[in-house]
Protein backbone atom coordinates (compact mmCIF):
# COMPACT_ATOMS: atom_id res chain seq x y z
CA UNK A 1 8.89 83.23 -41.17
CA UNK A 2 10.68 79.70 -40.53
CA UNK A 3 13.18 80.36 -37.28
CA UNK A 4 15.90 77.81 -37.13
CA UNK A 5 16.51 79.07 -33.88
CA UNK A 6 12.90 78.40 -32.91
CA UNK A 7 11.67 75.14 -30.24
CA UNK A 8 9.15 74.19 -32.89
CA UNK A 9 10.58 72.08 -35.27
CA UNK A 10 11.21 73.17 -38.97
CA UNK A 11 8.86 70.50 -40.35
CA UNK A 12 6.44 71.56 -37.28
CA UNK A 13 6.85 75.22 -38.32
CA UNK A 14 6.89 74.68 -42.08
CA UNK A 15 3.27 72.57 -41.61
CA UNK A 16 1.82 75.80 -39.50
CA UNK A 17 2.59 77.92 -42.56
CA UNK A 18 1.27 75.08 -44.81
CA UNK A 19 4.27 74.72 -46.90
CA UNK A 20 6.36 71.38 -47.12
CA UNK A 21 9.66 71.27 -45.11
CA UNK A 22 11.76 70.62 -48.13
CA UNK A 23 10.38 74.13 -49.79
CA UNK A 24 12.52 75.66 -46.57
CA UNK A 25 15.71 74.63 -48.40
CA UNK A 26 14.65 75.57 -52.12
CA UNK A 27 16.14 78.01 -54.18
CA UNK A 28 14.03 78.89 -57.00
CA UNK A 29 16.04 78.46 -60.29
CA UNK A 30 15.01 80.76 -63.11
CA UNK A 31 13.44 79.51 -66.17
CA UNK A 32 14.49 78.96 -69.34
CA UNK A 33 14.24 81.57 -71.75
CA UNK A 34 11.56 79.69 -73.97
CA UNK A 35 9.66 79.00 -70.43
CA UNK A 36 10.19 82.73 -69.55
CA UNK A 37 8.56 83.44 -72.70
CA UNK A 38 5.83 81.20 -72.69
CA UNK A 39 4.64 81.78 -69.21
CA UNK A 40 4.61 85.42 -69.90
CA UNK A 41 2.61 85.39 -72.70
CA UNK A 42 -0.23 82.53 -70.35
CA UNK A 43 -0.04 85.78 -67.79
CA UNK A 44 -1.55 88.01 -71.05
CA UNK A 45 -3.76 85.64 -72.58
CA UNK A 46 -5.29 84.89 -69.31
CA UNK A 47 -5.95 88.57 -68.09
CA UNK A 48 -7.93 88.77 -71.74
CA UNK A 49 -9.82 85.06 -71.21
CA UNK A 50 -9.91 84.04 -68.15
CA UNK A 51 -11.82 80.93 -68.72
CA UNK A 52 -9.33 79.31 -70.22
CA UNK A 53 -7.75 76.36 -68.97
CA UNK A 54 -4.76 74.16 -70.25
CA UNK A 55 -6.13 72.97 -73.40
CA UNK A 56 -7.36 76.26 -74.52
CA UNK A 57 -4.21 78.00 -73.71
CA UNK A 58 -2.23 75.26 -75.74
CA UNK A 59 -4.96 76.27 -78.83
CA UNK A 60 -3.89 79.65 -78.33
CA UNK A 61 -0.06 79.50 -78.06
CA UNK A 62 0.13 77.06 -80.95
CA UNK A 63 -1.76 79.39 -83.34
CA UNK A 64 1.03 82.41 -82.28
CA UNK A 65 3.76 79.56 -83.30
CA UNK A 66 4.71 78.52 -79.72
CA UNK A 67 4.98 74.79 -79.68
CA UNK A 68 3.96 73.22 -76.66
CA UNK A 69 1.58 70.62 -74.83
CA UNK A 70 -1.11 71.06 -72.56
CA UNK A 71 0.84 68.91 -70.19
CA UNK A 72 3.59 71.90 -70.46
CA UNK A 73 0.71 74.54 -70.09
CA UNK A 74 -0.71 72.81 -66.86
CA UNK A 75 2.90 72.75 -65.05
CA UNK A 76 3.33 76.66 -66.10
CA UNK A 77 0.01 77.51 -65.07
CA UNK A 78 0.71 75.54 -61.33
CA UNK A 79 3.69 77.83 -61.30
CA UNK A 80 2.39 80.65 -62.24
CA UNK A 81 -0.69 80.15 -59.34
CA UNK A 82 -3.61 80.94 -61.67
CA UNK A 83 -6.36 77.92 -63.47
CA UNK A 84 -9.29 78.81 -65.15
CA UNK A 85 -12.28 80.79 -63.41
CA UNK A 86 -15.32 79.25 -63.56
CA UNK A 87 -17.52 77.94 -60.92
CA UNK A 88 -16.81 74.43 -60.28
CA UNK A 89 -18.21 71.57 -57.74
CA UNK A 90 -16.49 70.56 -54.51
CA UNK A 91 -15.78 66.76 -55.29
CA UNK A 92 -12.96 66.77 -52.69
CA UNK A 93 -12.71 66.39 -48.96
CA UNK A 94 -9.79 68.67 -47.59
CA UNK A 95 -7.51 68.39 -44.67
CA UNK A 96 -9.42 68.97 -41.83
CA UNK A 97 -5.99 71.77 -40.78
CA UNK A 98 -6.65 73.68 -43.92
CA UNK A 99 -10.36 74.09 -43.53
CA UNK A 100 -12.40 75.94 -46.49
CA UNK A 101 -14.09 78.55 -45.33
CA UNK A 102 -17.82 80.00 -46.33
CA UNK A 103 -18.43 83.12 -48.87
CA UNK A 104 -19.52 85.76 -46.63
CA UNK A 105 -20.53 88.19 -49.33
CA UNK A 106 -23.32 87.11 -51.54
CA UNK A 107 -25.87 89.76 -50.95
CA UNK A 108 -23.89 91.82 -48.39
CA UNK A 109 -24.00 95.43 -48.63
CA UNK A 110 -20.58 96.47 -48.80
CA UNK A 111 -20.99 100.21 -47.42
CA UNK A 112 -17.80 101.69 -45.80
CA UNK A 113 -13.82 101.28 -45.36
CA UNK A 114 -12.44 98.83 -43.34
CA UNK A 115 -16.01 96.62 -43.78
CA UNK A 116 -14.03 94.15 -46.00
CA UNK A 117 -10.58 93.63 -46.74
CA UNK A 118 -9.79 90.99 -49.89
CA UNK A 119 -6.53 89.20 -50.89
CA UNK A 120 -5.15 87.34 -53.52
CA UNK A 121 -1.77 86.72 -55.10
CA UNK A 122 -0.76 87.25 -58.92
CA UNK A 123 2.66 86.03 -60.92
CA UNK A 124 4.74 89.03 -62.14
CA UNK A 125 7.06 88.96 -64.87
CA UNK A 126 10.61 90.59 -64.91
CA UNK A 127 13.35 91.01 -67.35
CA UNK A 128 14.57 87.64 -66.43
CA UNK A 129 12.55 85.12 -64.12
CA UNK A 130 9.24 86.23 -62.07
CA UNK A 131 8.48 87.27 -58.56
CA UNK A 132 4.96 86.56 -56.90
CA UNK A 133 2.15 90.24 -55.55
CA UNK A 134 0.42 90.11 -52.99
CA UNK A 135 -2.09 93.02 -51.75
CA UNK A 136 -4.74 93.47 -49.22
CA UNK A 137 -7.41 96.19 -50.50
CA UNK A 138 -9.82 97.60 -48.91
CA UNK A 139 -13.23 96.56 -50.43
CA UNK A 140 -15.19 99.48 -50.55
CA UNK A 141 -12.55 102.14 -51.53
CA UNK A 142 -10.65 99.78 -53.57
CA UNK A 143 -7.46 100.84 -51.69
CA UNK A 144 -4.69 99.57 -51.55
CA UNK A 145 -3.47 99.01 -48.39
CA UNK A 146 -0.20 96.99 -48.29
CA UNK A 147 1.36 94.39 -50.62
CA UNK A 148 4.91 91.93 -50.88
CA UNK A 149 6.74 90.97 -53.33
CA UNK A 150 7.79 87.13 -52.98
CA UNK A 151 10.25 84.78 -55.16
CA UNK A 152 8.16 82.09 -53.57
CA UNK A 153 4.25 81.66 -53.31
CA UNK A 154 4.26 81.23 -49.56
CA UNK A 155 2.25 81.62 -46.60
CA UNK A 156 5.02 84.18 -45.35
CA UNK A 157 4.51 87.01 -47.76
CA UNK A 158 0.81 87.19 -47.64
CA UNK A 159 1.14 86.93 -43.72
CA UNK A 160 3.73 89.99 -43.56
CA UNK A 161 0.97 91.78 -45.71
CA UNK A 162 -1.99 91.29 -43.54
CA UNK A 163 -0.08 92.17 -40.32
CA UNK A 164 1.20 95.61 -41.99
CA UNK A 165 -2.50 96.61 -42.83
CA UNK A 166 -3.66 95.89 -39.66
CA UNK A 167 -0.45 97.98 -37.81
CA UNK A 168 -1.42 100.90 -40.15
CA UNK A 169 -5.09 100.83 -40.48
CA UNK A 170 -6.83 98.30 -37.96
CA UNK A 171 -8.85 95.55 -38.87
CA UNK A 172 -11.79 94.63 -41.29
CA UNK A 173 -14.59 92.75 -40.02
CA UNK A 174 -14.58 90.23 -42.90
CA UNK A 175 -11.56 89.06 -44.75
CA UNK A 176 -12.22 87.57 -48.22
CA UNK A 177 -9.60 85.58 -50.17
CA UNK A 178 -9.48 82.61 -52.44
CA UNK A 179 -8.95 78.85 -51.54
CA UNK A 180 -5.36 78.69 -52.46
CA UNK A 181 -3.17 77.22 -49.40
CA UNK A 182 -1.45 80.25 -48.08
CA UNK A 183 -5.19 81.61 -46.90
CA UNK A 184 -6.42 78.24 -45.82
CA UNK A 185 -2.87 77.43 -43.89
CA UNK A 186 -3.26 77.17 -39.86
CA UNK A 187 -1.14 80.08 -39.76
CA UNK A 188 -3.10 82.37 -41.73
CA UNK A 189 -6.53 81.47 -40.16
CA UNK A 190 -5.21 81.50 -37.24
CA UNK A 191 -3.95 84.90 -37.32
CA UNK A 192 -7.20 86.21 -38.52
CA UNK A 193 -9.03 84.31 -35.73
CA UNK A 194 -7.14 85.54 -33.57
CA UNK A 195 -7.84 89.42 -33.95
CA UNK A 196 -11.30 88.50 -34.45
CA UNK A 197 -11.68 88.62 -37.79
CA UNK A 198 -14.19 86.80 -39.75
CA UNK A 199 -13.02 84.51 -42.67
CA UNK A 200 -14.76 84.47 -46.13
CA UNK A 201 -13.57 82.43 -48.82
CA UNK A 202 -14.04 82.34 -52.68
CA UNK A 203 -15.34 79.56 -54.41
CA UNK A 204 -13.03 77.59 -56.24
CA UNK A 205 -11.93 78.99 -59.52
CA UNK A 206 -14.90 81.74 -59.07
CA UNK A 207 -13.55 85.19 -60.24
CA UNK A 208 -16.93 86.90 -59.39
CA UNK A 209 -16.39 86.34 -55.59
CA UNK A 210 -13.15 88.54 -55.68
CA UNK A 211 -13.58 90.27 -58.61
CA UNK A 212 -12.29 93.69 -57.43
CA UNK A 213 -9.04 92.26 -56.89
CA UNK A 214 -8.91 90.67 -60.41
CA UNK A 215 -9.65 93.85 -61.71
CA UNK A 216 -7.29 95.52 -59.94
CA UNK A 217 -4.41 92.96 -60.78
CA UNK A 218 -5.33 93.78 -65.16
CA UNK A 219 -4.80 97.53 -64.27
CA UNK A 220 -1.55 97.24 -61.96
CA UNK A 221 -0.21 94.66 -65.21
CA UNK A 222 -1.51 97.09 -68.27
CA UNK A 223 -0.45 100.03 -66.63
CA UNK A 224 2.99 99.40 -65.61
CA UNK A 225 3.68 96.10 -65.30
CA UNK A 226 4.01 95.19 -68.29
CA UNK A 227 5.42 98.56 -69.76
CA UNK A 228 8.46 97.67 -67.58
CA UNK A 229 10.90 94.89 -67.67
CA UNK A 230 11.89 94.84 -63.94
CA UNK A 231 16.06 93.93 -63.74
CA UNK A 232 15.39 92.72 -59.96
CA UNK A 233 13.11 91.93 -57.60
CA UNK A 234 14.33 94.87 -55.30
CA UNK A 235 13.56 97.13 -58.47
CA UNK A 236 10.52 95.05 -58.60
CA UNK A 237 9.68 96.05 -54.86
CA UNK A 238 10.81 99.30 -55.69
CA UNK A 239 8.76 100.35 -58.87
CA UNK A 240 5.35 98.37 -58.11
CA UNK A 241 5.79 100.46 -54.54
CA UNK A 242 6.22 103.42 -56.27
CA UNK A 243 2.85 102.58 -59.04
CA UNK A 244 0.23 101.84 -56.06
CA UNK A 245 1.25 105.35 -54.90
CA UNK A 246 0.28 106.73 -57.50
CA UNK A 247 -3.02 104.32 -58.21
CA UNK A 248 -4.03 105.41 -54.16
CA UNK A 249 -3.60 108.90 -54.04
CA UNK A 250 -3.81 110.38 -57.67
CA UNK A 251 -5.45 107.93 -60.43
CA UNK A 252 -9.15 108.45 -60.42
CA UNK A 253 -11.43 105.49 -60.42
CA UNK A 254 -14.21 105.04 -62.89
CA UNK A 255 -16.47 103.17 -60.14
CA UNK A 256 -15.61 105.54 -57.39
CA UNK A 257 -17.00 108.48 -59.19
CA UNK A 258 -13.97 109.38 -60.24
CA UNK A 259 -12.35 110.24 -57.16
CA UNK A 260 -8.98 108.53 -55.90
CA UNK A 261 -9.32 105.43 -53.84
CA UNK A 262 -7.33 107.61 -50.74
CA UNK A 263 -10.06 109.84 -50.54
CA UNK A 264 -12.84 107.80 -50.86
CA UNK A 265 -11.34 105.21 -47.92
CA UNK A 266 -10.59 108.53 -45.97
CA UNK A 267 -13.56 109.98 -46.07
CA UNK A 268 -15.64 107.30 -45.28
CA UNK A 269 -13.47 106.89 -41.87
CA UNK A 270 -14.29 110.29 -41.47
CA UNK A 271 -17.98 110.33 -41.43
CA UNK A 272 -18.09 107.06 -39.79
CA UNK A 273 -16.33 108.78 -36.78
CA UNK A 274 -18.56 111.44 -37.00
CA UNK A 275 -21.41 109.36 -36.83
């Protein structure tokens, strides 16, 4: 996404993507074994117990014989991209560029495909180091309609995502992601404001407001991510490619009836065309 080539400045072009300008230059250095370790097991233990935040998670770890802070903790859960879910008070005042947007969804029947699309990012573990998921899903059908793989948590990835969807399937009316700063950076509104798209926005640390996407991220990690140590994050790319296949067109869904999210988004296309 950043163009050295381009008129715009790279610290213009690296605030439109809401990333700093010395991130353009950084190459992500792999952690330590022990970190490895330690931020792999915070990815389990906060799938089963969500609520818990730094101190918690320090409880936890020490009683399994890891030996670390909650100082430690914090910094690996920053990393990482995940804190506790629970609903918590605005007591800030954000940059007036990275506005927070409204949740559009409370009390919203949510009745067809391509009615709401959600986002969110999640850390994945490999063999050695981690790469960052992104999908967009389709609300109602819980499909999944495209995703990136990222070594960096950037506007870029999420961004590449969004504009595949919409080449292959059109647009939602309502797009609902969390407050993180890759869905509340100018480039990202922007983009959605600019194919009409209304903006919805979680509250902070409130799993309920995207809760099909948290869901789906415990399935994608019990049922293959973590059954697989990834060498790569091409084989990464390749294999978590490969599993939402599989999850779209043949794995039943217990809250779609049991039918596959393909043919429930499909369908409803269908008879809304026919309508």
């Amino acid at each position: 996404m950043i163009n050295p080539e381009h008129k715009l400045s790279l610290t213009k072009q690296a605030a439109a993507l809401g990333i700093s300008r010395g991130s353009v230059y950084y190459l992500p250095k792999p952690p330590s074994e022990r970190g490895q370790a330690l931020m792999n097991r915070i990815d389990r233990l906060h799938l089963e117990s969500p609520f818990a935040g730094a101190r918690m998670l320090r409880d936890l770890l020490n009683g399994e014989g890891f030996k670390v802070g909650r100082k430690q903790v914090a910094t690996l859960m920053r990393k990482m991209g995940i804190e506790a879910l629970y609903r918590k008070p605005r007591t800030t005042k954000r940059h007036p560029e990275h506005r927070v947007y409204p949740y559009l969804l409370r009390n919203l029947p949510i009745t067809r495909a391509n009615q709401v699309w959600a986002m969110d990012i999640t850390y994945i573990p490999m063999a050695r180091g981690f790469v960052y998921l992104t999908v967009v899903m389709d609300w109602y059908s819980r499909r999944v309609l495209s995703h990136r793989i990222s070594i960096t948590m950037d506007t870029g990835f999420c961004l590449d995502a969004l504009e595949e969807a919409i080449r292959k399937y059109g647009k939602p009316e309502i797009m609902n992601t969390d407050q993180g700063s890759q869905f509340t950076s100018l480039a990202f509104t922007r983009y959605l404001k600019n194919n009409d798209i209304n903006i919805s926005m979680d509250g902070k640390g409130a799993w309920r407001d995207n809760v099909f996407v948290e869901r789906l991220w415990r399935t994608v990690k019990y049922e293959h991510v973590y059954l697989h140590a990834y060498d790569s994050p091409s084989e990464a790319r390749q294999q978590i490619a490969h599993y939402f296949d599989f999850y779209n067109r043949r794995r039943p869904h217990s809250r779609l009836d049991r039918q596959t999210p393909d043919r429930f988004y499909f369908e409803s296309l269908s008879s809304k065309a026919a309508a």
